[in-house]
C-alpha atoms as a PDB file:
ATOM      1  CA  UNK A   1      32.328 -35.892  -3.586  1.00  0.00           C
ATOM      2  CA  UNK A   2      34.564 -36.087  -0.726  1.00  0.00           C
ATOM      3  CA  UNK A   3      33.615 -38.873   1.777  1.00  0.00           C
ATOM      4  CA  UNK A   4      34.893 -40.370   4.993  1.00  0.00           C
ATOM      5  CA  UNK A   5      33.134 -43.096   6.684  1.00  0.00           C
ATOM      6  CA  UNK A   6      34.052 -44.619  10.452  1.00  0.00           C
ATOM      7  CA  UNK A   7      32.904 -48.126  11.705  1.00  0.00           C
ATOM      8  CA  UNK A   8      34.137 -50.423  14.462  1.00  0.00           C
ATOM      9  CA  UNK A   9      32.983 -48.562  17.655  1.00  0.00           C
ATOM     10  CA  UNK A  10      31.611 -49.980  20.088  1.00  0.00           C
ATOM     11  CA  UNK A  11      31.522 -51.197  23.996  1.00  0.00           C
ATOM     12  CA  UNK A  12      34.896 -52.580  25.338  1.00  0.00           C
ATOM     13  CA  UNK A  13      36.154 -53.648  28.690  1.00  0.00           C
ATOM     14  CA  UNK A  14      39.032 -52.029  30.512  1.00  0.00           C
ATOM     15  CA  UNK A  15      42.280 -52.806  28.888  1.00  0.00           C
ATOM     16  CA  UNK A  16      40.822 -54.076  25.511  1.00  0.00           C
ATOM     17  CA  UNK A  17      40.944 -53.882  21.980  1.00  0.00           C
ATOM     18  CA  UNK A  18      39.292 -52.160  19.054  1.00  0.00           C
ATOM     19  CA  UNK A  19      39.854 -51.131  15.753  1.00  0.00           C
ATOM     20  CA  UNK A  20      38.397 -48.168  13.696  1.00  0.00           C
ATOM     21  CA  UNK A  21      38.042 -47.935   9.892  1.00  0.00           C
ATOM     22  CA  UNK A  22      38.041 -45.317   7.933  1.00  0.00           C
ATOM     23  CA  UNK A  23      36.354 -45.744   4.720  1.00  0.00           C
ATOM     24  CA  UNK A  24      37.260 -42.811   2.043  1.00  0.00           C
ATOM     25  CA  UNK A  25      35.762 -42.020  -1.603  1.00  0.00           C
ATOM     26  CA  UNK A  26      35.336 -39.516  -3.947  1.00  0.00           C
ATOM     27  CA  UNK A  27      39.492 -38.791  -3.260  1.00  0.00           C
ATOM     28  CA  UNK A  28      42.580 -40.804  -3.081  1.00  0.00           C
ATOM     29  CA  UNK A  29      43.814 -41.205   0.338  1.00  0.00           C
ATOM     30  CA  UNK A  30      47.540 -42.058  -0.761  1.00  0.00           C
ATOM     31  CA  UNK A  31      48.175 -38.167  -1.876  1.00  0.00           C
ATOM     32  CA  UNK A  32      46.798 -37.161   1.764  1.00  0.00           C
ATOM     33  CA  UNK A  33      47.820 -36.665   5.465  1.00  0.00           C
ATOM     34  CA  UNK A  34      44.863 -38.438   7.125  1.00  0.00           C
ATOM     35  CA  UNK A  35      44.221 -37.971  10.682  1.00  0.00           C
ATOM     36  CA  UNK A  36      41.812 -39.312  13.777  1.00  0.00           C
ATOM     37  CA  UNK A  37      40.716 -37.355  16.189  1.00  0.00           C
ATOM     38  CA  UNK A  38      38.253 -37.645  19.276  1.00  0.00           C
ATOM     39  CA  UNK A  39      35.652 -35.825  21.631  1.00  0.00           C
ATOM     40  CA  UNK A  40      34.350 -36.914  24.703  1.00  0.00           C
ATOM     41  CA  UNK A  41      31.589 -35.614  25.908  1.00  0.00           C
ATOM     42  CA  UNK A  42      32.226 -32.244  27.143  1.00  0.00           C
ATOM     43  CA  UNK A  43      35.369 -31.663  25.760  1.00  0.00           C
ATOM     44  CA  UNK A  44      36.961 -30.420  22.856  1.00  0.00           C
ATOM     45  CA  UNK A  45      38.045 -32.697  19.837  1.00  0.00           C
ATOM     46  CA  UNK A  46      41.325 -33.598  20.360  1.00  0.00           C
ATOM     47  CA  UNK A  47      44.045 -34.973  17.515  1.00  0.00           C
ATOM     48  CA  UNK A  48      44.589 -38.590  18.306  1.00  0.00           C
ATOM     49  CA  UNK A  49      46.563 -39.721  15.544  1.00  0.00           C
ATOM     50  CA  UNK A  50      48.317 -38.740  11.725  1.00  0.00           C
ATOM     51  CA  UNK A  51      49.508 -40.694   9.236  1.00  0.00           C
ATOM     52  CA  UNK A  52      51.293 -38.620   6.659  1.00  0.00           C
ATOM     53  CA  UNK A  53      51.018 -39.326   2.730  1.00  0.00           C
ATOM     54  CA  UNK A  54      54.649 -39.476   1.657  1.00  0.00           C
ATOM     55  CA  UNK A  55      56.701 -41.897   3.825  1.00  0.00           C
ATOM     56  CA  UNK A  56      53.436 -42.986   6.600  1.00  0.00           C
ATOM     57  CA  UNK A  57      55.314 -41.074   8.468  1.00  0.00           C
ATOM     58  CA  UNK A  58      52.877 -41.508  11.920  1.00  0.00           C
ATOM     59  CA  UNK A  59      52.388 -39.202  14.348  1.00  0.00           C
ATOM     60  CA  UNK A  60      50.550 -39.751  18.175  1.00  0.00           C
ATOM     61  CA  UNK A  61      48.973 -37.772  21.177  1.00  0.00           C
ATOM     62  CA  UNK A  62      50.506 -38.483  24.363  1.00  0.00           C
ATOM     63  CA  UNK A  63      47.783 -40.133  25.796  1.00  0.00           C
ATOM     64  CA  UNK A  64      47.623 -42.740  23.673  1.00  0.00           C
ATOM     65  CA  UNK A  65      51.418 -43.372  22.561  1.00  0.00           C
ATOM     66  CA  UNK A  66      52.164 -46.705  22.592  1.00  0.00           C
ATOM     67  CA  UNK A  67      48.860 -48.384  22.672  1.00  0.00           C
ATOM     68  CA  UNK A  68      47.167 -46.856  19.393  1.00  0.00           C
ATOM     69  CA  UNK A  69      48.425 -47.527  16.306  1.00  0.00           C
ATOM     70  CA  UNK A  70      47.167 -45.947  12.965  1.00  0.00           C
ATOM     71  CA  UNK A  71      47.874 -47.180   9.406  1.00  0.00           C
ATOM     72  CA  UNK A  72      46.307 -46.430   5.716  1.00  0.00           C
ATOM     73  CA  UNK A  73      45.288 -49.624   3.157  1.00  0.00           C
ATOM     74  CA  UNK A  74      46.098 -46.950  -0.242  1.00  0.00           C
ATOM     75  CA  UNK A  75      44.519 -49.960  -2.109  1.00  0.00           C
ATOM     76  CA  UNK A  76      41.339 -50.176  -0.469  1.00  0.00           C
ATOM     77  CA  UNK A  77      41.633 -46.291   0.129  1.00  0.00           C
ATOM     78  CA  UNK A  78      41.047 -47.208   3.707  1.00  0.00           C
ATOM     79  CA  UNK A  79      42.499 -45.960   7.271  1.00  0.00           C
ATOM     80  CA  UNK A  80      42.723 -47.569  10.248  1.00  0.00           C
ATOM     81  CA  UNK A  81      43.056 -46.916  14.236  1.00  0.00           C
ATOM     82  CA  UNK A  82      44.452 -49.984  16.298  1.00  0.00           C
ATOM     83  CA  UNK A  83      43.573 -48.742  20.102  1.00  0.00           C
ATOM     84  CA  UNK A  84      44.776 -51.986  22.092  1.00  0.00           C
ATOM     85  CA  UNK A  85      44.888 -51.402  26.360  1.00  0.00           C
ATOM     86  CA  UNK A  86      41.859 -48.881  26.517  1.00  0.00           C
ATOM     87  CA  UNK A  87      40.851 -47.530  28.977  1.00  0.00           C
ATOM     88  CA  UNK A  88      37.924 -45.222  30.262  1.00  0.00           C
ATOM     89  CA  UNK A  89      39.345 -42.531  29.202  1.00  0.00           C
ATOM     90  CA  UNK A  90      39.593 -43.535  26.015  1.00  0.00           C
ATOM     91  CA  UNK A  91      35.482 -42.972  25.672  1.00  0.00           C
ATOM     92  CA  UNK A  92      34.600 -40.469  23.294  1.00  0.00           C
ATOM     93  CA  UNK A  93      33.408 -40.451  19.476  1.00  0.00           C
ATOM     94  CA  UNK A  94      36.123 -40.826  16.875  1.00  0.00           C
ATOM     95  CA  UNK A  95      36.217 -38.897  13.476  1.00  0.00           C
ATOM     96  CA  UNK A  96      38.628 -39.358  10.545  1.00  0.00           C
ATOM     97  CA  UNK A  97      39.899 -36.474   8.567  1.00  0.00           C
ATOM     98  CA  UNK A  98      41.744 -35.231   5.871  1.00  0.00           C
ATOM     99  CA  UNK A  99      42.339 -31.835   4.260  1.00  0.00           C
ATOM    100  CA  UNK A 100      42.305 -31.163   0.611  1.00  0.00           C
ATOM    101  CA  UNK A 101      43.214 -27.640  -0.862  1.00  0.00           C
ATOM    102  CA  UNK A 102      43.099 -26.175   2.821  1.00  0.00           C
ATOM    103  CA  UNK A 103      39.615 -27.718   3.301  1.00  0.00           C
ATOM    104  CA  UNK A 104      38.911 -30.304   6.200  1.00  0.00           C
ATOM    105  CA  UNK A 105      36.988 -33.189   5.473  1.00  0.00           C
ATOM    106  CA  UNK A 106      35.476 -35.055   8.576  1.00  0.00           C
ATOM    107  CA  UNK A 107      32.996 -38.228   8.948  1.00  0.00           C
ATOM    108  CA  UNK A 108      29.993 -38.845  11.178  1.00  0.00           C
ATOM    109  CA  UNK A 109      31.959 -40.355  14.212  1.00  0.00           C
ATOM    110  CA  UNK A 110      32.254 -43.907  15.520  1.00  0.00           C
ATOM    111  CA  UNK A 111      31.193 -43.692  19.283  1.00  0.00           C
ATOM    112  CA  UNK A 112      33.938 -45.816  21.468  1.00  0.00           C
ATOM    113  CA  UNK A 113      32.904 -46.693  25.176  1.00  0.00           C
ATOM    114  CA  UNK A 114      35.451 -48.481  27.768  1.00  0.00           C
ATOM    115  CA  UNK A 115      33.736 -49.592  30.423  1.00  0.00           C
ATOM    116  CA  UNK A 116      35.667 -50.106  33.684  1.00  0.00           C
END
């Protein structure tokens, strides 16, 4: 069974640092694109970031180029989300997903606040 699992939210000051795991099972994140989005409250999800499977080829929203950084541990089947210089904005809940056979797989969310 297909699982994804996010920890490491949590309260931050302006212009700090967090970072999100993504704990996977039941697949083998290393054959994959995985992917971390986020939805503030009243607003749609939006795509943060993508790692791809072949190459880790990485891939970032605008908003958040240059100060998020994802990366995959294929060993400990594991993703991560670096978010360094946050900022209120930046509040929301993030999800990890993948899609297998055409089928998206998401987790419960990890809420992330920034207070200013």
């Amino acid at each position: 069974q297909v699982q994804l699992v996010e920890s490491g939210g949590g309260l931050v000051q302006l212009g700090g640092s967090l970072t999100l795991s993504c704990t996977a099972s039941g697949f083998f994140i290393g054959s994959y694109a995985m992917s971390w989005y986020r939805q503030a409250a009243g607003k749609e999800r939006e795509l943060v970031a993508s790692i791809l499977d072949i190459g880790g080829t990485t891939d970032y929203a605008d908003s958040v180029k240059g100060r998020f950084t994802i990366s995959r541990d294929n060993d400990r089947n594991m993703v991560y989300l670096q978010m360094d210089s946050l900022e209120p904005e930046d509040s929301a809940v993030y999800y990890c997903r993948t899609k297998i056979l055409l089928k998206p797989y998401w987790g419960r969310g990890t809420q992330v606040t920034v207070s200013s």
